[in-house]
C-alpha atoms as a PDB file:
ATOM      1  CA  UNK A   1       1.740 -18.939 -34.605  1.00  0.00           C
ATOM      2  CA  UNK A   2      -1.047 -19.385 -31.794  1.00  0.00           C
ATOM      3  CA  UNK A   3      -3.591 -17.496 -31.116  1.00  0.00           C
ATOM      4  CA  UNK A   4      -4.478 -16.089 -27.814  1.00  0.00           C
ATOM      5  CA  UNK A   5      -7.384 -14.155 -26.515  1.00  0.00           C
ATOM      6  CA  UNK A   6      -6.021 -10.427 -25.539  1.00  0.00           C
ATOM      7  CA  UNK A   7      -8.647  -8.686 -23.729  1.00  0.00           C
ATOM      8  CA  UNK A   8     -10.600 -11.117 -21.302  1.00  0.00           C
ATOM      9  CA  UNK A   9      -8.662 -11.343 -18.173  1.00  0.00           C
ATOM     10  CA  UNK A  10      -8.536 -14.490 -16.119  1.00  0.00           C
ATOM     11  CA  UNK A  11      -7.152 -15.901 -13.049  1.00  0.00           C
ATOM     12  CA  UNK A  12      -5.418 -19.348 -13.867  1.00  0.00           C
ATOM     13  CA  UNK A  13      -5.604 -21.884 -10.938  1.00  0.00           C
ATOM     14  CA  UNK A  14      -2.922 -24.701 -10.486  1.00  0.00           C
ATOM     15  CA  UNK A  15      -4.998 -27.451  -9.499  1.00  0.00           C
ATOM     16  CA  UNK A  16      -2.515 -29.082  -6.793  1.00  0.00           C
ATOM     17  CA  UNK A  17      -2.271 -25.661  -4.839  1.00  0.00           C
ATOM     18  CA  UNK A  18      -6.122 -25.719  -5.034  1.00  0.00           C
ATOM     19  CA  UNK A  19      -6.214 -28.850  -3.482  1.00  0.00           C
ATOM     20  CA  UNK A  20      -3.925 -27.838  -0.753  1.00  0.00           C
ATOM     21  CA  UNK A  21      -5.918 -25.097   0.211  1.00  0.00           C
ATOM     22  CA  UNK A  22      -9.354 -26.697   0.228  1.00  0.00           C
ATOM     23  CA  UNK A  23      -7.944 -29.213   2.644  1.00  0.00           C
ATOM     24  CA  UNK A  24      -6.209 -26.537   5.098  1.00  0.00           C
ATOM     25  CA  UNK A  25      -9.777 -25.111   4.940  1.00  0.00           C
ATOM     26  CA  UNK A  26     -11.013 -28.238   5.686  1.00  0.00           C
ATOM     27  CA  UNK A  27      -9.000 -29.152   8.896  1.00  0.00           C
ATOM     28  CA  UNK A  28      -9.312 -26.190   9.830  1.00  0.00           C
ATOM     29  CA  UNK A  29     -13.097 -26.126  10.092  1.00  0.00           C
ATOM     30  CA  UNK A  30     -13.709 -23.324   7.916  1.00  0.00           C
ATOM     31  CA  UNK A  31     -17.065 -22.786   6.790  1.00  0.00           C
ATOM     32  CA  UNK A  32     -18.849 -20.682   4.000  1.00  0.00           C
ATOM     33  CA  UNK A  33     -17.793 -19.478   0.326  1.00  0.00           C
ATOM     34  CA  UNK A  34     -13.896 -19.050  -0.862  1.00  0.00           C
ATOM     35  CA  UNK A  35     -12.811 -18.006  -3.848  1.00  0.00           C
ATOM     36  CA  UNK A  36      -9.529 -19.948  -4.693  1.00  0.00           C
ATOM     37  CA  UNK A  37      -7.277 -18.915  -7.227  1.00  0.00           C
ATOM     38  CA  UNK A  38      -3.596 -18.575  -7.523  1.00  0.00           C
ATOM     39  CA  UNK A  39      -3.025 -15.021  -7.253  1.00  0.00           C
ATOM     40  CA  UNK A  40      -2.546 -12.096  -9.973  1.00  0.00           C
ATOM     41  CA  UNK A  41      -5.049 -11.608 -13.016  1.00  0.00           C
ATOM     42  CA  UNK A  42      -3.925 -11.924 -16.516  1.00  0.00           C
ATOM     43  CA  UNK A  43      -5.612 -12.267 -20.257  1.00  0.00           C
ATOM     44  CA  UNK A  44      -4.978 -15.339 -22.144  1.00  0.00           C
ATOM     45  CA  UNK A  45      -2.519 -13.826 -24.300  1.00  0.00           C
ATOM     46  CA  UNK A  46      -0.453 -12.754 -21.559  1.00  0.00           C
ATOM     47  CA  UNK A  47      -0.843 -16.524 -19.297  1.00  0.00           C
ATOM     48  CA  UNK A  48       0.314 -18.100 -22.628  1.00  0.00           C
ATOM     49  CA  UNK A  49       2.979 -16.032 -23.205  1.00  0.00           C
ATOM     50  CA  UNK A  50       4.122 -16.587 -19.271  1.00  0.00           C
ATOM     51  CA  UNK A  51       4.039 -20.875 -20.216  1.00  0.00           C
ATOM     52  CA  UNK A  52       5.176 -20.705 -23.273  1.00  0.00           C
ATOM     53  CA  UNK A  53       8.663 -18.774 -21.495  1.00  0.00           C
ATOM     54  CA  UNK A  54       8.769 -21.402 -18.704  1.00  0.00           C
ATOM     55  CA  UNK A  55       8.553 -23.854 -21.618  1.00  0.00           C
ATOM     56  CA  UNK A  56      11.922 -22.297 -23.418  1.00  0.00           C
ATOM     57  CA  UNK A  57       9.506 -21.612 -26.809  1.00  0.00           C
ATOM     58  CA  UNK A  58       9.515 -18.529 -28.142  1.00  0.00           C
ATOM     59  CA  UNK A  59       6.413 -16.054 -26.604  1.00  0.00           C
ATOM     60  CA  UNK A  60       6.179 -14.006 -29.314  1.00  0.00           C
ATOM     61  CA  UNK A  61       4.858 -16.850 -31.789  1.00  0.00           C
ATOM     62  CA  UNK A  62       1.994 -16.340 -29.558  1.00  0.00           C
ATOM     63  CA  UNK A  63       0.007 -13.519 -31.406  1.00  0.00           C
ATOM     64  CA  UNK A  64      -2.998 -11.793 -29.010  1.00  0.00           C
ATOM     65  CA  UNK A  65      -6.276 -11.448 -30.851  1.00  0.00           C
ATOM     66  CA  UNK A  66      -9.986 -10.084 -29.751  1.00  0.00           C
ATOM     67  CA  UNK A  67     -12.440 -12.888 -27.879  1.00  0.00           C
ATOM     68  CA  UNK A  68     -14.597 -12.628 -31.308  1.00  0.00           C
ATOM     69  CA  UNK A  69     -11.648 -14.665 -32.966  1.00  0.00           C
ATOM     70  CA  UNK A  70     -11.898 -17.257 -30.817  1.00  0.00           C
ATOM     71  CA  UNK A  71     -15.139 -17.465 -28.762  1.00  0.00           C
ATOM     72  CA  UNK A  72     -18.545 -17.991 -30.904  1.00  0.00           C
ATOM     73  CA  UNK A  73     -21.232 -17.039 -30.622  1.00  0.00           C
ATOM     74  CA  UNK A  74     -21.913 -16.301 -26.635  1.00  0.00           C
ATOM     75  CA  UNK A  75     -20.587 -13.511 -25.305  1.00  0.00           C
ATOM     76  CA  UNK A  76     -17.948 -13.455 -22.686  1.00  0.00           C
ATOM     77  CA  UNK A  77     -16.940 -10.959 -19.716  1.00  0.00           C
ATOM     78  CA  UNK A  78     -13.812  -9.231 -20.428  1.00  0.00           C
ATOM     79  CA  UNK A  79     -12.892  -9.836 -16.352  1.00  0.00           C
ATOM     80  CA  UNK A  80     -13.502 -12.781 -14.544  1.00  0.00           C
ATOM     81  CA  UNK A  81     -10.981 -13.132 -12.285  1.00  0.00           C
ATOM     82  CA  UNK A  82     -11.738 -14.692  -9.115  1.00  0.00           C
ATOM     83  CA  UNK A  83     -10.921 -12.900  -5.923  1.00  0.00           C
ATOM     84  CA  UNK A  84     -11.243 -13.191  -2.171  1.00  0.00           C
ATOM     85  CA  UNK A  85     -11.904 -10.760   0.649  1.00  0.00           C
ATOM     86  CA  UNK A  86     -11.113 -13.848   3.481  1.00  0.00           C
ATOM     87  CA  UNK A  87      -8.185 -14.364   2.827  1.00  0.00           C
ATOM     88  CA  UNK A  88      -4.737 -15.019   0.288  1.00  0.00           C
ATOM     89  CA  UNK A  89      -4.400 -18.963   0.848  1.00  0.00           C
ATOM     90  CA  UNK A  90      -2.484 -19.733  -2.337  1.00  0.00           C
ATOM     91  CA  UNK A  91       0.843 -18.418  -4.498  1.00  0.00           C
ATOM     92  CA  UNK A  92       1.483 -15.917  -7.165  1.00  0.00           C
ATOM     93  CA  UNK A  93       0.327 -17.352 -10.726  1.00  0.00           C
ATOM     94  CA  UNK A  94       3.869 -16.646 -12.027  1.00  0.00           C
ATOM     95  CA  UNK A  95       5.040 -19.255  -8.757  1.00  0.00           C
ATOM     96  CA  UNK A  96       2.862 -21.911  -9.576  1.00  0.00           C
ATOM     97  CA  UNK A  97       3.804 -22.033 -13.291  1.00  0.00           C
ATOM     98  CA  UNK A  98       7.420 -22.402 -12.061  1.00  0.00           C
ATOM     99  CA  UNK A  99       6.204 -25.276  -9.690  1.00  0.00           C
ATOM    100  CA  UNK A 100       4.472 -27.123 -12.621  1.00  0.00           C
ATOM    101  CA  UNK A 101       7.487 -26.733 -14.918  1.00  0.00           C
ATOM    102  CA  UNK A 102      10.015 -28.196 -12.003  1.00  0.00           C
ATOM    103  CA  UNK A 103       7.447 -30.944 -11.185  1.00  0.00           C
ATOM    104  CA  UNK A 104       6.992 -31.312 -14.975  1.00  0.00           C
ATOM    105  CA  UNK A 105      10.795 -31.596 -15.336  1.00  0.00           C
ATOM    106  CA  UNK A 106      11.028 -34.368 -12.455  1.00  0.00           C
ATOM    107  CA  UNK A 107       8.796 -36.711 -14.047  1.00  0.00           C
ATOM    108  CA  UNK A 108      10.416 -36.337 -17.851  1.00  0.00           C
ATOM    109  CA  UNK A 109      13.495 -37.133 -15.813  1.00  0.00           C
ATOM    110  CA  UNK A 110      11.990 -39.683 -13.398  1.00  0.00           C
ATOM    111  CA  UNK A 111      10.717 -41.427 -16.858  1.00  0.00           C
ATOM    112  CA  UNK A 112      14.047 -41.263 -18.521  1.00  0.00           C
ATOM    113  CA  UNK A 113      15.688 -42.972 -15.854  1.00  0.00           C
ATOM    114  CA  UNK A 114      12.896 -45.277 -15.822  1.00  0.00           C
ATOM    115  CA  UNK A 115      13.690 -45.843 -19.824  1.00  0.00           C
ATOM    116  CA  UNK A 116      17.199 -46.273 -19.828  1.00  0.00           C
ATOM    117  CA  UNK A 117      17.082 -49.100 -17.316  1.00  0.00           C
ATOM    118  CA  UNK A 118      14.890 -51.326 -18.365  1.00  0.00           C
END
């Protein structure tokens, strides 16, 4: 059973679309303060729960529990998701889980091939 934090909401961030969004803002000349996250907010329980289905283990051995649980002794917002009023620049969370499982997936693969020739 793990333990995830059910009532601070978050907005995950798949570092590779990051990337690919700094540099279209880049050559593209734009200037100023974005906010980059992959989009949709979700607490910790519920981001877990999203992996750990993408994964093929069972979600529910993830059990949600208050920030108090987990987080001692400063306090933390309950909502700190990052958003944007320029503009949407990267994918749904839910999408860029499924990208990092298939790129996951290539490289156990890429490495298996790797193994059984050598």
């Amino acid at each position: 059973v793990v333990h995830a934090c059910s009532r601070t909401f978050v907005s995950p961030t798949y570092v590779p679309d990051l990337a690919h969004a700094a540099l279209d803002l880049l050559i593209d000349g734009e200037r100023g303060i974005w906010h980059l996250a992959n989009e949709g907010a979700v607490t910790w329980c519920e981001f877990a729960r999203l992996v750990a289905r993408r994964a093929g283990a069972p979600a529910e051995a993830i059990e949600p529990c208050s920030w108090r649980e987990i987080w001692q002794p400063a306090i933390r917002p309950a909502y700190t998701v990052l958003g944007s009023a320029r503009g949407r620049l990267m994918r749904p969370l839910e999408a860029a889980v499924e990208a990092y499982a298939a790129e996951t997936a290539a490289v156990r693969a890429e490495q298996a091939v790797g193994c059984a020739s050598s």
